[in-house]
PDB file of N, CA and C in Angstrom:
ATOM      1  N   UNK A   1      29.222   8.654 -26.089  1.00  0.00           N
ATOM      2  CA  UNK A   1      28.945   7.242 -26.025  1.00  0.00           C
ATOM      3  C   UNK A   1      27.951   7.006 -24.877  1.00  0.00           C
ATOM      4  N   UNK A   2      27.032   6.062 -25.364  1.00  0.00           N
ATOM      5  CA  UNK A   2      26.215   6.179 -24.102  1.00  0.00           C
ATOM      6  C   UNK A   2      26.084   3.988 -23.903  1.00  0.00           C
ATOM      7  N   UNK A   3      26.172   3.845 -22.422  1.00  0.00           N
ATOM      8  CA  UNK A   3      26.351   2.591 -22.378  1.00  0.00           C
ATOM      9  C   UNK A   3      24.491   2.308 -21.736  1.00  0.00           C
ATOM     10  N   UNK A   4      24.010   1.496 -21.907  1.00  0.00           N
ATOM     11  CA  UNK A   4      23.128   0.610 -21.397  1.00  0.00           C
ATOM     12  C   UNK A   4      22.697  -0.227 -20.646  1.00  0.00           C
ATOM     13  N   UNK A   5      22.550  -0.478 -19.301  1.00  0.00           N
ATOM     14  CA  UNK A   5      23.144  -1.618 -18.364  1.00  0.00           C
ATOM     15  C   UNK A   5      21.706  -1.694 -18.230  1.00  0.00           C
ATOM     16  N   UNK A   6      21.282  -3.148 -17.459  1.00  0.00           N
ATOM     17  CA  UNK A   6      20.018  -3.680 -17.334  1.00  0.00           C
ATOM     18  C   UNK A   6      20.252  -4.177 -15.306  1.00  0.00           C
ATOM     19  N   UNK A   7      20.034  -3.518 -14.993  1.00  0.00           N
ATOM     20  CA  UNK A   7      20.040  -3.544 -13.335  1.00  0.00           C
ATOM     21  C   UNK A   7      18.839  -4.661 -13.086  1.00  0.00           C
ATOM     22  N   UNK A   8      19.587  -5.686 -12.283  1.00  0.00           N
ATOM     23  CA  UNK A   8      17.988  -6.503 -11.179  1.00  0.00           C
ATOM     24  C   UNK A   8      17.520  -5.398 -10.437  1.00  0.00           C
ATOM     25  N   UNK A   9      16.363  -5.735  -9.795  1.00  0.00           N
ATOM     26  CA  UNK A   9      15.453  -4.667  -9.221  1.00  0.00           C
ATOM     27  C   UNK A   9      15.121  -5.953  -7.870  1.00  0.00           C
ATOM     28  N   UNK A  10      15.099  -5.873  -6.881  1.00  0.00           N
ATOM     29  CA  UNK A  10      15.017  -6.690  -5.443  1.00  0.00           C
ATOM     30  C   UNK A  10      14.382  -5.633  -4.491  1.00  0.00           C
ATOM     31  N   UNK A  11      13.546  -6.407  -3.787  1.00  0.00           N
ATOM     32  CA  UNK A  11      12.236  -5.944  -3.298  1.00  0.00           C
ATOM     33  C   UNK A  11      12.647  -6.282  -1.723  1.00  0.00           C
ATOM     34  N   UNK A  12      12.456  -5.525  -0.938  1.00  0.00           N
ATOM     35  CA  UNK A  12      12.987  -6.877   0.615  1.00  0.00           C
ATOM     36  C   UNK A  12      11.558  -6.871   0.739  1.00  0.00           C
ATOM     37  N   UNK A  13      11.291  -8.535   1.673  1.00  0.00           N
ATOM     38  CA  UNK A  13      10.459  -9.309   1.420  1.00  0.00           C
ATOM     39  C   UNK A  13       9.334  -8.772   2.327  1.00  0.00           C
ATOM     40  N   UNK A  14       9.464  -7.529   3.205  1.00  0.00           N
ATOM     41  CA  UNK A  14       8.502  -6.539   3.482  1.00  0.00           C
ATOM     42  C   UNK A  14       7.757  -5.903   2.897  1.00  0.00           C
ATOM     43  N   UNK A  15       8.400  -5.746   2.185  1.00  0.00           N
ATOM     44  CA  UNK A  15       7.376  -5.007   1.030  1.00  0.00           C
ATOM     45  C   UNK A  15       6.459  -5.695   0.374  1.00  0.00           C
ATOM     46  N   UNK A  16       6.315  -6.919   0.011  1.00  0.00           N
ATOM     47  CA  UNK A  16       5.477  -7.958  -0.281  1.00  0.00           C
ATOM     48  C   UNK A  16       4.234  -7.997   0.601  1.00  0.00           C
ATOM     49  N   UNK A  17       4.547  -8.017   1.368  1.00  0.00           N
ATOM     50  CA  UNK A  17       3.633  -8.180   2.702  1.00  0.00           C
ATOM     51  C   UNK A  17       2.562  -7.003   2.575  1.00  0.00           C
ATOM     52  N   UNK A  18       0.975  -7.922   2.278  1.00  0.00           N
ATOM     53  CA  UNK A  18       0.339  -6.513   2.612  1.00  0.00           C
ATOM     54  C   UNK A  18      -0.243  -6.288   3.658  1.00  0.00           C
ATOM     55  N   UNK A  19      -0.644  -4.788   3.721  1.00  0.00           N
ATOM     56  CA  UNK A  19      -0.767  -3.846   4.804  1.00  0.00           C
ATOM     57  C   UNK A  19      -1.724  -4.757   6.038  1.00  0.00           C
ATOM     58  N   UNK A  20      -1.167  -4.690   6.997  1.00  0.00           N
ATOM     59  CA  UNK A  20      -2.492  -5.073   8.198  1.00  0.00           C
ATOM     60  C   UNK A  20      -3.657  -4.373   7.813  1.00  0.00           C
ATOM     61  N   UNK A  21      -5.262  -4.875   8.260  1.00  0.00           N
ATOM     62  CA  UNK A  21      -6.147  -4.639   8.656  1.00  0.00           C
ATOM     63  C   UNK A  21      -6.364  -3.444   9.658  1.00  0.00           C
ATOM     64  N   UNK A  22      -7.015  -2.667   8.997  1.00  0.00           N
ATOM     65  CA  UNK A  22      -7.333  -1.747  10.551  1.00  0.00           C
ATOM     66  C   UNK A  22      -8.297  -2.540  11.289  1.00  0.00           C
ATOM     67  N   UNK A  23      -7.805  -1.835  12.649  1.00  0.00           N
ATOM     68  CA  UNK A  23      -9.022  -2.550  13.308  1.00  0.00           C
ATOM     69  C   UNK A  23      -9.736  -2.044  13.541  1.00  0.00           C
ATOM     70  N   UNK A  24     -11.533  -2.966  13.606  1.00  0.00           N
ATOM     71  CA  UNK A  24     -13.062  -2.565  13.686  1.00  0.00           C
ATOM     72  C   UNK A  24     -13.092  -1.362  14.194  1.00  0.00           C
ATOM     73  N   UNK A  25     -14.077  -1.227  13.956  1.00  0.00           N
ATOM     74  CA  UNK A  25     -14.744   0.176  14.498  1.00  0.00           C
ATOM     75  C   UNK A  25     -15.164  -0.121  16.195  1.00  0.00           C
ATOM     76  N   UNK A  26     -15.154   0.965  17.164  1.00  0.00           N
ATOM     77  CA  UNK A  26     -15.407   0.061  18.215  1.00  0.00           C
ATOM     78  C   UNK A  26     -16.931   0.181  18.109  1.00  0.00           C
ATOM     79  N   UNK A  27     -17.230  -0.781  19.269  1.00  0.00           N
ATOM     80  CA  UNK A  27     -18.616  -1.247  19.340  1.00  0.00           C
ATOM     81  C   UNK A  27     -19.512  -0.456  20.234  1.00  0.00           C
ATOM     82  N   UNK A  28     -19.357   1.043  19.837  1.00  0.00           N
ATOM     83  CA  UNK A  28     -20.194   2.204  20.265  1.00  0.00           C
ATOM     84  C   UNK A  28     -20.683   2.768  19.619  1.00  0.00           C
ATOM     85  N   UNK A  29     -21.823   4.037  19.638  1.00  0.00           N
ATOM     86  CA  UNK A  29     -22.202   4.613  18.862  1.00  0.00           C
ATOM     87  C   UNK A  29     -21.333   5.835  18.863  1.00  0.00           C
ATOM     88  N   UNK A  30     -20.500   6.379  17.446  1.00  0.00           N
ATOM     89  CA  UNK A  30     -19.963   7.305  17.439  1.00  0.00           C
ATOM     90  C   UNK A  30     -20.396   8.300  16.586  1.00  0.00           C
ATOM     91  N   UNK A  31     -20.430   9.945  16.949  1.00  0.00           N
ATOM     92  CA  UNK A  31     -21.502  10.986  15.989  1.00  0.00           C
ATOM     93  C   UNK A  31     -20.700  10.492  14.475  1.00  0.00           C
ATOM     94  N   UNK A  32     -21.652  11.191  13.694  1.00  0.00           N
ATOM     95  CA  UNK A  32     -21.101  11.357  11.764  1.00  0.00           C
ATOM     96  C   UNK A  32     -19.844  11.953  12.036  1.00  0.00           C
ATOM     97  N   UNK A  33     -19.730  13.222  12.533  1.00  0.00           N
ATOM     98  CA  UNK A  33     -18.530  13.618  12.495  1.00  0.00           C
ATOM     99  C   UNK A  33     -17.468  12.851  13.059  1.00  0.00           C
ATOM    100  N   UNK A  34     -17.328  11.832  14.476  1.00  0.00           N
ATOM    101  CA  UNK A  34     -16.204  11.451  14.413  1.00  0.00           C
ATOM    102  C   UNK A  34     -15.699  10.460  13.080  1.00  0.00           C
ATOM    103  N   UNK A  35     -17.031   9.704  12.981  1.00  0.00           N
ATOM    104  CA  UNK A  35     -16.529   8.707  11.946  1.00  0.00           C
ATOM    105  C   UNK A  35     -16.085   9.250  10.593  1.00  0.00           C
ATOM    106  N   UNK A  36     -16.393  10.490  10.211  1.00  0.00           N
ATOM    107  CA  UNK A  36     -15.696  10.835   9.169  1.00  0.00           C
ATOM    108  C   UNK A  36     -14.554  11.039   9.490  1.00  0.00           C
ATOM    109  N   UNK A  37     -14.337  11.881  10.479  1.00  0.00           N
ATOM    110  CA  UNK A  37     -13.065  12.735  10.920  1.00  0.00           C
ATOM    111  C   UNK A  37     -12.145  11.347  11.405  1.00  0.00           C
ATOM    112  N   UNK A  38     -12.254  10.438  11.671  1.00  0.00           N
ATOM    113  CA  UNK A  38     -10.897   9.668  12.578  1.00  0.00           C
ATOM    114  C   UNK A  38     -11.085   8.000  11.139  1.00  0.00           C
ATOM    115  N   UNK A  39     -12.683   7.710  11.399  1.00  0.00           N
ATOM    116  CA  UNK A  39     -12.382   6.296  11.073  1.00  0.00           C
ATOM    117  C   UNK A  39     -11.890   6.350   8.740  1.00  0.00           C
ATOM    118  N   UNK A  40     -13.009   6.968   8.158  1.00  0.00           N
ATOM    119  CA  UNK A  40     -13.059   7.476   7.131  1.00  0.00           C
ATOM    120  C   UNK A  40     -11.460   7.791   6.611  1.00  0.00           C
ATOM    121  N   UNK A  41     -11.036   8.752   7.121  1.00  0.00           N
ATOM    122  CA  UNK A  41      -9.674   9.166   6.647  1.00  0.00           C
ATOM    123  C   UNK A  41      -8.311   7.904   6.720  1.00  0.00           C
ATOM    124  N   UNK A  42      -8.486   7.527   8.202  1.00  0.00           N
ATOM    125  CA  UNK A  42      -7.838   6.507   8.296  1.00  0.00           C
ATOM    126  C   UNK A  42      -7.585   5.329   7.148  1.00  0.00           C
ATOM    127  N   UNK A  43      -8.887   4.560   7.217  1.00  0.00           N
ATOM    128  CA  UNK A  43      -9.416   3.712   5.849  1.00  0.00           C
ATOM    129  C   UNK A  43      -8.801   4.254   4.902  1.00  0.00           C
ATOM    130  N   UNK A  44      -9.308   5.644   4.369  1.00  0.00           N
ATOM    131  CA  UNK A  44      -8.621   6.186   3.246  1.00  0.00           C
ATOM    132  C   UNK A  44      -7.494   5.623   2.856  1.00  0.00           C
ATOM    133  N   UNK A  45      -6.366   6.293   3.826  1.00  0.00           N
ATOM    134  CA  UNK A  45      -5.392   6.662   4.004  1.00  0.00           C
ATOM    135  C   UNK A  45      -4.734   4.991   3.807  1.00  0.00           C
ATOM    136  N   UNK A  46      -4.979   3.962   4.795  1.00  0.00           N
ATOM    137  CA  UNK A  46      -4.614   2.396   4.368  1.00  0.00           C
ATOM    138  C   UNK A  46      -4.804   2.282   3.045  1.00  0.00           C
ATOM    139  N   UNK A  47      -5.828   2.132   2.958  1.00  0.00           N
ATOM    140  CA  UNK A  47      -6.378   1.748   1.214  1.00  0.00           C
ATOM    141  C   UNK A  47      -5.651   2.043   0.194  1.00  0.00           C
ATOM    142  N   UNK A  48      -5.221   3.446   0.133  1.00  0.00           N
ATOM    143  CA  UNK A  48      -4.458   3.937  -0.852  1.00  0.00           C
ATOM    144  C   UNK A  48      -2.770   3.694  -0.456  1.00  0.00           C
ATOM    145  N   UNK A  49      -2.355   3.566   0.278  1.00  0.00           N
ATOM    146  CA  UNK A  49      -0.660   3.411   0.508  1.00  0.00           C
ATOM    147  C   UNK A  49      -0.917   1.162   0.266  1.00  0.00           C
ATOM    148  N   UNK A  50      -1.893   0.863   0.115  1.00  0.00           N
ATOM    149  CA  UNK A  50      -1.943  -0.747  -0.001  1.00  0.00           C
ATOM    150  C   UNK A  50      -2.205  -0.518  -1.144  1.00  0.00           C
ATOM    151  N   UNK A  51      -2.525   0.059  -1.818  1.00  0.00           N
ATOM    152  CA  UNK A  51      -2.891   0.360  -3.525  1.00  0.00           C
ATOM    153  C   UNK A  51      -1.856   0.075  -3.756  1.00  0.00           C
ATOM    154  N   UNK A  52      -1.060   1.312  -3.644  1.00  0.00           N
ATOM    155  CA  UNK A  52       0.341   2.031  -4.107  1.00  0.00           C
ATOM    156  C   UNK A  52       1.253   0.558  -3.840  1.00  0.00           C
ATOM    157  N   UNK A  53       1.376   0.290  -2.859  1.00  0.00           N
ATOM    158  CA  UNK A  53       2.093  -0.815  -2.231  1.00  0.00           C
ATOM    159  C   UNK A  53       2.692  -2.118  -3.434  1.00  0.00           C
ATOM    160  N   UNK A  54       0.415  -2.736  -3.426  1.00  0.00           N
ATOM    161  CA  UNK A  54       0.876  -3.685  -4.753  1.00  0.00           C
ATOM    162  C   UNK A  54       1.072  -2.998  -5.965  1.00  0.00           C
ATOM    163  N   UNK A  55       1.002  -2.074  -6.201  1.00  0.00           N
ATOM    164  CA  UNK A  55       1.149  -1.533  -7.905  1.00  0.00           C
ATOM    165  C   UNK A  55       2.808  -1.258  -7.613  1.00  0.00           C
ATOM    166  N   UNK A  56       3.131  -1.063  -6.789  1.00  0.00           N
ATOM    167  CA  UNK A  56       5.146  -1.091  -6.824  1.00  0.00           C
ATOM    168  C   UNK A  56       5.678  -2.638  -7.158  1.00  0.00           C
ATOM    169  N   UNK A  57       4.965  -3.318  -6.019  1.00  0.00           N
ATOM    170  CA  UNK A  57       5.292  -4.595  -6.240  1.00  0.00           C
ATOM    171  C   UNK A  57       5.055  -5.207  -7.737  1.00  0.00           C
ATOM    172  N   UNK A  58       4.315  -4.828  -8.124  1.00  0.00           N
ATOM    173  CA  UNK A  58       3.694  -5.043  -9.508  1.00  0.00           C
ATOM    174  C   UNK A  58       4.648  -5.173 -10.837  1.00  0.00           C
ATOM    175  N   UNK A  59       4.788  -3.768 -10.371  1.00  0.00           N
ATOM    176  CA  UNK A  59       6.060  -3.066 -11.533  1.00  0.00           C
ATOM    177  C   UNK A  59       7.163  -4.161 -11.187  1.00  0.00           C
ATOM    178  N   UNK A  60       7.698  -3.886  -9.880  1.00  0.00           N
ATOM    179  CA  UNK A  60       8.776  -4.221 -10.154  1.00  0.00           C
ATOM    180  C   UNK A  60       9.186  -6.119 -10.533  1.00  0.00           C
ATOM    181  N   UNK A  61       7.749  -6.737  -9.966  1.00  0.00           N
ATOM    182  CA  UNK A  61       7.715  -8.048 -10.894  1.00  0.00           C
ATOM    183  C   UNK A  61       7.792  -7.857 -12.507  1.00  0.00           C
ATOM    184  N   UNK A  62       6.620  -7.492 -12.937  1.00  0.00           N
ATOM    185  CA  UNK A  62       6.828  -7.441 -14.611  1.00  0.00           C
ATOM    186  C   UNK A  62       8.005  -6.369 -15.283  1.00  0.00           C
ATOM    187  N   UNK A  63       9.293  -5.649 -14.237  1.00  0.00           N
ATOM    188  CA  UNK A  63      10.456  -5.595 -14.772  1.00  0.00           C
ATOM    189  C   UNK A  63      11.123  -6.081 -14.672  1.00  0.00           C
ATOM    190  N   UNK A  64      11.272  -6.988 -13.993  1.00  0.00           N
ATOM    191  CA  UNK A  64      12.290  -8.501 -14.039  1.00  0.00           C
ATOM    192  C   UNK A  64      11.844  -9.450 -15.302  1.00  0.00           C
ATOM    193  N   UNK A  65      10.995  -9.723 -16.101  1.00  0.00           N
ATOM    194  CA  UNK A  65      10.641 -10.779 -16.781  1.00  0.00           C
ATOM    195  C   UNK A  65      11.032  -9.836 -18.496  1.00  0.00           C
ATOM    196  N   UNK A  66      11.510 -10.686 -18.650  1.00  0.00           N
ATOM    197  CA  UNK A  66      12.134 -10.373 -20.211  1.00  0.00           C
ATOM    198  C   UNK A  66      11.229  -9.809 -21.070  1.00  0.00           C
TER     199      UNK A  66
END
């Protein structure tokens, strides 16, 4: 026998919240390599976990709606 249950799905209201801003670049000249190596990855790295972030939030709105 297999039963079926339909679970709410609740988000705490952090998770809503998106990601801060990194902050600017500073106002020096820094070589190619640092800016790949520190600022580049960083960015990356926000960008994609704020992707991920709203596409959770996403889901789990349009699995609450009938």
């Amino acid at each position: 026998m297999v039963i079926t249950k339909t679970v709410a799905v609740a988000l705490p209201p952090e998770a809503r919240k998106p990601t801060p801003a990194l902050a600017p670049k500073p106002d020096r000249d820094m070589p190619q390599q640092e800016v790949l190596d520190n600022w580049s990855a960083d960015r990356t790295a926000r960008n994609t976990g704020e992707w991920r972030r709203a596409a959770c939030v996403a889901a789990v709105d349009a699995a609450g709606k009938p």
